[in-house]
Protein backbone atom coordinates (compact mmCIF):
# COMPACT_ATOMS: atom_id res chain seq x y z
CA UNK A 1 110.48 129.26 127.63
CA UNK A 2 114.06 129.09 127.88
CA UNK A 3 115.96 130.66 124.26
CA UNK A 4 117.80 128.63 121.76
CA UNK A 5 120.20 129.76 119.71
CA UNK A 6 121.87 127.76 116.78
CA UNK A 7 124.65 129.64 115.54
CA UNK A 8 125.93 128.01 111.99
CA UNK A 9 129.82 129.11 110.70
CA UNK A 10 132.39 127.47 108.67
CA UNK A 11 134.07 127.73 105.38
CA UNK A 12 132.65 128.77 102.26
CA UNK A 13 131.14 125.68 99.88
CA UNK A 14 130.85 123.58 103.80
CA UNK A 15 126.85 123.69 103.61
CA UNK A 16 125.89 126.22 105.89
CA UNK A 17 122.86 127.27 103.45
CA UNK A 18 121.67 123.19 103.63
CA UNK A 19 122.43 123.48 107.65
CA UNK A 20 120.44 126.10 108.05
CA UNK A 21 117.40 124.53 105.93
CA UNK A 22 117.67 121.72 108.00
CA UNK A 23 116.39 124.39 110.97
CA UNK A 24 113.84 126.02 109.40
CA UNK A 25 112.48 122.45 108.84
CA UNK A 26 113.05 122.07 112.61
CA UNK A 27 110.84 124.93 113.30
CA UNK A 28 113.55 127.40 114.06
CA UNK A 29 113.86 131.47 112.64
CA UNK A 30 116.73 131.19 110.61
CA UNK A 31 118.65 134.42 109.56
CA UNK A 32 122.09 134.20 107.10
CA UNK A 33 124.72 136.29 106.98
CA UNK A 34 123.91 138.29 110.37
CA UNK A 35 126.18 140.90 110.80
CA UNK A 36 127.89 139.97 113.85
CA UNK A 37 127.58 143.54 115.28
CA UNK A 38 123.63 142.78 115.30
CA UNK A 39 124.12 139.40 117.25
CA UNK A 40 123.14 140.35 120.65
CA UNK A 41 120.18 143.26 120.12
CA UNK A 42 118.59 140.75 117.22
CA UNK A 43 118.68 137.56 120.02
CA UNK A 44 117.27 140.36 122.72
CA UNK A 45 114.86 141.32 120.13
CA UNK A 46 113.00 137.70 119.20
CA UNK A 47 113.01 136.92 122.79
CA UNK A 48 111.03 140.03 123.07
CA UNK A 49 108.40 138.59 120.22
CA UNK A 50 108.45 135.18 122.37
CA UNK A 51 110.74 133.20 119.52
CA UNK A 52 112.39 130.77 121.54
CA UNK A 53 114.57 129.35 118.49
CA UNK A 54 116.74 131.23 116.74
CA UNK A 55 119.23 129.70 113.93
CA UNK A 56 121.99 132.34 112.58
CA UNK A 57 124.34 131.79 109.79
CA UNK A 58 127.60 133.95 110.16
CA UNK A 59 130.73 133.23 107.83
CA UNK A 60 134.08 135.14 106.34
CA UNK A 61 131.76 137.66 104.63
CA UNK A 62 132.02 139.66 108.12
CA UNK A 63 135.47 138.90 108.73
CA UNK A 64 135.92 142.17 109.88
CA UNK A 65 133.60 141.87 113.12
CA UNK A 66 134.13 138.57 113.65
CA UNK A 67 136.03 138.46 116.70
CA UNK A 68 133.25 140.21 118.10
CA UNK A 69 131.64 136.88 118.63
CA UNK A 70 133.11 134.64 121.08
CA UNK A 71 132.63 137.50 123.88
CA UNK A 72 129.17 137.76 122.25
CA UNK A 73 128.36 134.46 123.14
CA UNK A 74 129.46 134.33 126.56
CA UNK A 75 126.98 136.91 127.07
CA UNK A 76 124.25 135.81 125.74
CA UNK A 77 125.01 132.43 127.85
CA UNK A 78 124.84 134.93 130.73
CA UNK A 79 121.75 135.97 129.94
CA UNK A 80 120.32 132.23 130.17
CA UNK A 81 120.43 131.45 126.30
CA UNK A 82 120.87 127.88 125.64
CA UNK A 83 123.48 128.34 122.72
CA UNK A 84 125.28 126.01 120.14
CA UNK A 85 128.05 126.74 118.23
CA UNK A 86 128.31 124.46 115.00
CA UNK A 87 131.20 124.61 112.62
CA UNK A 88 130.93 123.42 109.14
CA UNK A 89 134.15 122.06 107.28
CA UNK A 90 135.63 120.37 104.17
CA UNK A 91 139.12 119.57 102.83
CA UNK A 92 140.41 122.28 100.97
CA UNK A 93 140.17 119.49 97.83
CA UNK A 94 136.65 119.25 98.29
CA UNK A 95 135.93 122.94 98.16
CA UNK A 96 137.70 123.66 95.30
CA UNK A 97 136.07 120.65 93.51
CA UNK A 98 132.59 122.80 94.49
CA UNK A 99 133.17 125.89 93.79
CA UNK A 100 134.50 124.97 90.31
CA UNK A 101 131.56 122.59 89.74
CA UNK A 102 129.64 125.75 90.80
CA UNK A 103 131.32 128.29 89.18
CA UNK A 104 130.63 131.00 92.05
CA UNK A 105 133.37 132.86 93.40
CA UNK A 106 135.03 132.22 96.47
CA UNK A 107 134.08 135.21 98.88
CA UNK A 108 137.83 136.42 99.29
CA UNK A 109 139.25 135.82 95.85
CA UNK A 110 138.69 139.71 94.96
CA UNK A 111 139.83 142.63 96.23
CA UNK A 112 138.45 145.74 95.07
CA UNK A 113 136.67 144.48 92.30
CA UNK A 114 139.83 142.85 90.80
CA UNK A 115 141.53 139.74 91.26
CA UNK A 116 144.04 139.46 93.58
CA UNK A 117 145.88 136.57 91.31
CA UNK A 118 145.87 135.97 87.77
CA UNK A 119 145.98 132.30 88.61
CA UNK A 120 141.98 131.46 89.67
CA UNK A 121 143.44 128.04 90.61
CA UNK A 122 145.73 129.21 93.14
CA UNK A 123 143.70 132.06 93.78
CA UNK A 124 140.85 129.92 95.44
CA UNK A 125 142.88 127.85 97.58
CA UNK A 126 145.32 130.90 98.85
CA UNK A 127 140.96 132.43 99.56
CA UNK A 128 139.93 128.98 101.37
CA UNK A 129 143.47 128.91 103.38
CA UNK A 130 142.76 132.64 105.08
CA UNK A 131 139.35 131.75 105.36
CA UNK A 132 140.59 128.98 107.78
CA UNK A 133 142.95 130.96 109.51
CA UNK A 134 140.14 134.26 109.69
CA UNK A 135 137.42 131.61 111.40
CA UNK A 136 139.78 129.61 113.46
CA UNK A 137 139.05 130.97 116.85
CA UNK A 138 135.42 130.39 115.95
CA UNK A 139 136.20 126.73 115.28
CA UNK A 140 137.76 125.86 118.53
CA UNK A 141 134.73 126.85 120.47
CA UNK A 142 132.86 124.85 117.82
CA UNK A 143 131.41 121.60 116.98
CA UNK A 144 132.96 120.74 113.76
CA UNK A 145 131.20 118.90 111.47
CA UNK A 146 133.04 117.64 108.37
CA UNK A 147 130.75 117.82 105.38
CA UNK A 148 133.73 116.68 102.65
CA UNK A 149 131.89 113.15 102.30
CA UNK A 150 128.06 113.76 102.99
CA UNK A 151 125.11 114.06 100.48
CA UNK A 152 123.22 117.04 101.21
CA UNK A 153 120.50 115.02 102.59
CA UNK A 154 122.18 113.09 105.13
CA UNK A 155 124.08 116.81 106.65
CA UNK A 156 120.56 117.68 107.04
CA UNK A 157 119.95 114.48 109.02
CA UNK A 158 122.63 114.94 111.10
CA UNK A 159 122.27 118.58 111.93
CA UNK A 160 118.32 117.51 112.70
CA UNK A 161 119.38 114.83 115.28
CA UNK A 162 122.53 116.93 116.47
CA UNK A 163 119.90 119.99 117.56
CA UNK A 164 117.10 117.06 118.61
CA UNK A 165 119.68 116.45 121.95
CA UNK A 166 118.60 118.56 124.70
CA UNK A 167 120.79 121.70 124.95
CA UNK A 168 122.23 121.49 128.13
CA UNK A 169 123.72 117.90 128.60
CA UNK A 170 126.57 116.60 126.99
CA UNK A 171 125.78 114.77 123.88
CA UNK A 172 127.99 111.93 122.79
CA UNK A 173 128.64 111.23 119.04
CA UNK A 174 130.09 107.53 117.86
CA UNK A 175 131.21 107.61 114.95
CA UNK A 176 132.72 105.15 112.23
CA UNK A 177 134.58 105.97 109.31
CA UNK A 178 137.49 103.98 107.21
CA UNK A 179 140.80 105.08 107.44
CA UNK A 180 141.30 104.81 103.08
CA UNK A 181 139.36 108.19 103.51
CA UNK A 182 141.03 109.77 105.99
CA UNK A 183 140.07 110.39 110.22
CA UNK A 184 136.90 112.99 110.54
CA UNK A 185 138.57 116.46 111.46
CA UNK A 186 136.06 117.08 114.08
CA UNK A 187 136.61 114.06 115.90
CA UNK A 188 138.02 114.36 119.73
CA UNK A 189 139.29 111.07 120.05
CA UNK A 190 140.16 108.41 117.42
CA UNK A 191 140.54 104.21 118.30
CA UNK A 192 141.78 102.33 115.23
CA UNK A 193 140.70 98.60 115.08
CA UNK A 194 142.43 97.30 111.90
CA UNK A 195 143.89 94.75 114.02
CA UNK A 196 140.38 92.90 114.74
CA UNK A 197 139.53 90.51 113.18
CA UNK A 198 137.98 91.12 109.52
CA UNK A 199 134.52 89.74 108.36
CA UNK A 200 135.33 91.01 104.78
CA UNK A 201 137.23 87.64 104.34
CA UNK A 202 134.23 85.67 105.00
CA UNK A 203 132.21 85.84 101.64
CA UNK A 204 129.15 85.56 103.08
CA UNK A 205 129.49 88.69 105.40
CA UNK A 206 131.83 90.61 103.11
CA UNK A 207 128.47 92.38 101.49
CA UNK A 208 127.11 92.88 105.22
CA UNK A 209 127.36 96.27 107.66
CA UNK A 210 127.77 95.89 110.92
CA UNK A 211 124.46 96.81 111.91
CA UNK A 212 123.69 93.30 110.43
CA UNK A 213 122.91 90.41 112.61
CA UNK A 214 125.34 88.11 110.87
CA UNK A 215 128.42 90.16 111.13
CA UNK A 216 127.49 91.11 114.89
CA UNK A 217 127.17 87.73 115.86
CA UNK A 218 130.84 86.83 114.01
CA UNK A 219 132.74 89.30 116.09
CA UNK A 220 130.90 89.00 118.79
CA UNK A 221 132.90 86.00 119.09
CA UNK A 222 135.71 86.98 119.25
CA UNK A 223 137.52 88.10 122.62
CA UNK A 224 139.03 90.72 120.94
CA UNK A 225 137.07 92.48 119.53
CA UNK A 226 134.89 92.78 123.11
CA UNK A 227 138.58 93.31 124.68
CA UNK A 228 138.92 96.52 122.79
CA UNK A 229 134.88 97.51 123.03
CA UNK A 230 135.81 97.46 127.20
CA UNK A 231 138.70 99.23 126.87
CA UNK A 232 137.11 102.37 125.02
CA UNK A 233 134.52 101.67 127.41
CA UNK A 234 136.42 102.26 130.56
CA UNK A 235 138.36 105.15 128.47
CA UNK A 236 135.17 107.02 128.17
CA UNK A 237 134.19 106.25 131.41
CA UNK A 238 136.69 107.84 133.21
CA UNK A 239 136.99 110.93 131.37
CA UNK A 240 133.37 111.83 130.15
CA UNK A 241 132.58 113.42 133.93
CA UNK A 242 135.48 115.57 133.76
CA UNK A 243 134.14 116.42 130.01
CA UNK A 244 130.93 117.34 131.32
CA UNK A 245 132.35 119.59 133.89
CA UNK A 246 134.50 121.61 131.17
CA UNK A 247 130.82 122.08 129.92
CA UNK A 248 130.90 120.58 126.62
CA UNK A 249 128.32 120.60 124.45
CA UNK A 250 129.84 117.77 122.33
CA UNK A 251 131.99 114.68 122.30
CA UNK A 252 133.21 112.86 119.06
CA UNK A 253 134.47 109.47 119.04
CA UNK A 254 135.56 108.03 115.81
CA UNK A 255 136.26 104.63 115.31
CA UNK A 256 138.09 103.35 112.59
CA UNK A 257 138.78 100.10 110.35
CA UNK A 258 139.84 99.53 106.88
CA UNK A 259 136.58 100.42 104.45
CA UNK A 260 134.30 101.70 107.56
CA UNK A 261 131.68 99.01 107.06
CA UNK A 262 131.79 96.02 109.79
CA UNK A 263 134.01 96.47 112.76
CA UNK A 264 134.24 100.27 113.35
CA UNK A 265 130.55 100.14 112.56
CA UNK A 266 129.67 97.24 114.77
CA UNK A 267 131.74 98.92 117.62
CA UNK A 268 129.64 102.21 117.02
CA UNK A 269 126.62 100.37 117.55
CA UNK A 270 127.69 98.50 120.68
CA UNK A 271 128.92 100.83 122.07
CA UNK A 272 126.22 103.59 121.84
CA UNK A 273 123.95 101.23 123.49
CA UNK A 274 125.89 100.70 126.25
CA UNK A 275 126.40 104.82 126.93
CA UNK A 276 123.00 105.53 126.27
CA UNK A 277 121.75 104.66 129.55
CA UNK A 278 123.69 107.14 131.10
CA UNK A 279 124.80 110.17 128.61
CA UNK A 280 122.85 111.74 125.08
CA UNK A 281 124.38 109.43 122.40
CA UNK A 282 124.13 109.42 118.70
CA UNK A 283 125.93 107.93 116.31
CA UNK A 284 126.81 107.55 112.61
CA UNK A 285 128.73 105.79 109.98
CA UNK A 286 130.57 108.28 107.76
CA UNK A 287 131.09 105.64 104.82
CA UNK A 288 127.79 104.47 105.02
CA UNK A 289 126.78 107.52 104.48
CA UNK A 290 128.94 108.57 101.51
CA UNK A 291 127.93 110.98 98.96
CA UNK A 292 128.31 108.60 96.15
């Protein structure tokens, strides 16, 4: 049985200790806060015992070692290990909202057993702003998963269907979200469709989703709003081989309208159907979603 290996970083507060519940529930050995010097004879070790998935939680607490990993990981993809990287973010806003709802201490605001600045405040986003910069090579070879609006329930949803894909084929994510709230940072490609027409001005579909049959049908007919469903279509189309090739493991698309609830997510439905056939697609609906 070919090895798995779910490796889980990001910044502090992101969810990392929900994400890597999530795989425990999915049957997999978890292990947080691995030193990253024990990466590669820990993997060689539950292969050994005949665990085939392994999830490991890293993060800024081994800053030190931590550009030990990337060439870590190319090895272990040597030795046949099916591996995914998964980055966990948040606005800097949203962290410092959870670490003061929390109370804890952010895991580079001392130094020595002292504070480095009087100012906790300041302190804790001058902590979160290294921590970006300290992980950043990590998060390029990542998927990035922006946790800033999701409950923890529905992260653990997504990480279960994100790790449900099989390993070694591209997976393709749709994704809708409302502009009001700002573009997902981990999407690859963004398509705006404010300029479709709206359903919210029809009072009977305002309270719908797209994923309702009464919006569907409404801008299903209208030209436009197929017009732009082709030309994402033939978009993705053309470049998804050339994707595959650069062997990702991930692609984000994120469309977006106005509040995120009929065209972007009527798009996202439509248009996962129609790659499904030929490519691992999933999809979600950021507002829809919404930690209330």
């Amino acid at each position: 049985m070919k090895q798995e290996l779910v490796l889980i970083t990001g910044m502090s507060g992101s969810g990392k200790s929900v994400a890597l519940n999530a795989l425990e529930d999915a049957g997999y050995y978890c292990v947080d806060n691995l030193p990253p010097e024990l990466l590669l004879p820990f993997v060689q070790l539950e292969e050994q015992q005949s665990i085939g998935k392994v999830a490991i939680a890293m993060d800024v607490r081994s800053a030190s070692s931590l550009p030990l990993v990337p060439a870590q990981l190319a090895h272990l993809r040597l030795m046949d290990v099916d591996v995914r990287l998964l980055f966990l973010d948040a606005t800097t806003e949203i962290l410092v909202h959870r670490f003061s709802e929390t109370r804890r201490r952010h895991p580079l605001s001392r130094q020595d057993g002292q504070d480095v600045i009087r100012d906790q405040q300041r302190d804790l986003v001058e902590a979160i702003e290294l921590e970006r910069e300290l992980l950043s090579e990590l998060r390029e070879e990542s998927h990035i998963i922006d946790t800033s609006l999701l409950r923890s329930s529905k992260l653990q949803g997504y990480i279960k269907s994100l790790i449900s894909a099989p390993a070694t084929q591209l997976t393709l994510m749709f994704e809708s979200f409302a502009f009001k709230r700002g573009i997902p940072v981990h999407a690859d490609y963004v398509f705006d469709v404010r300029m479709l027409p709206n359903p919210h001005y029809e009072p009977a579909l305002r309270p719908l989703t797209g994923r309702d049959a009464p919006v569907a049908d409404w801008l299903a007919e209208h030209g436009a709003v197929e017009k732009m469903a082709s030309q994402i279509t033939d978009f993705m189309n053309t470049w998804l081989p050339d994707l595959n090739q650069d062997h990702r493991s991930y692609v984000t698309v994120a469309i977006g309208c106005t509040g995120g609830q009929h065209r972007s997510v009527y798009l996202v439905e439509l248009l996962s159907k129609r790659f499904a056939a030929e490519w691992v697609t999933l999809k979600r609906h950021r507002e829809l979603d919404v930690a209330p």
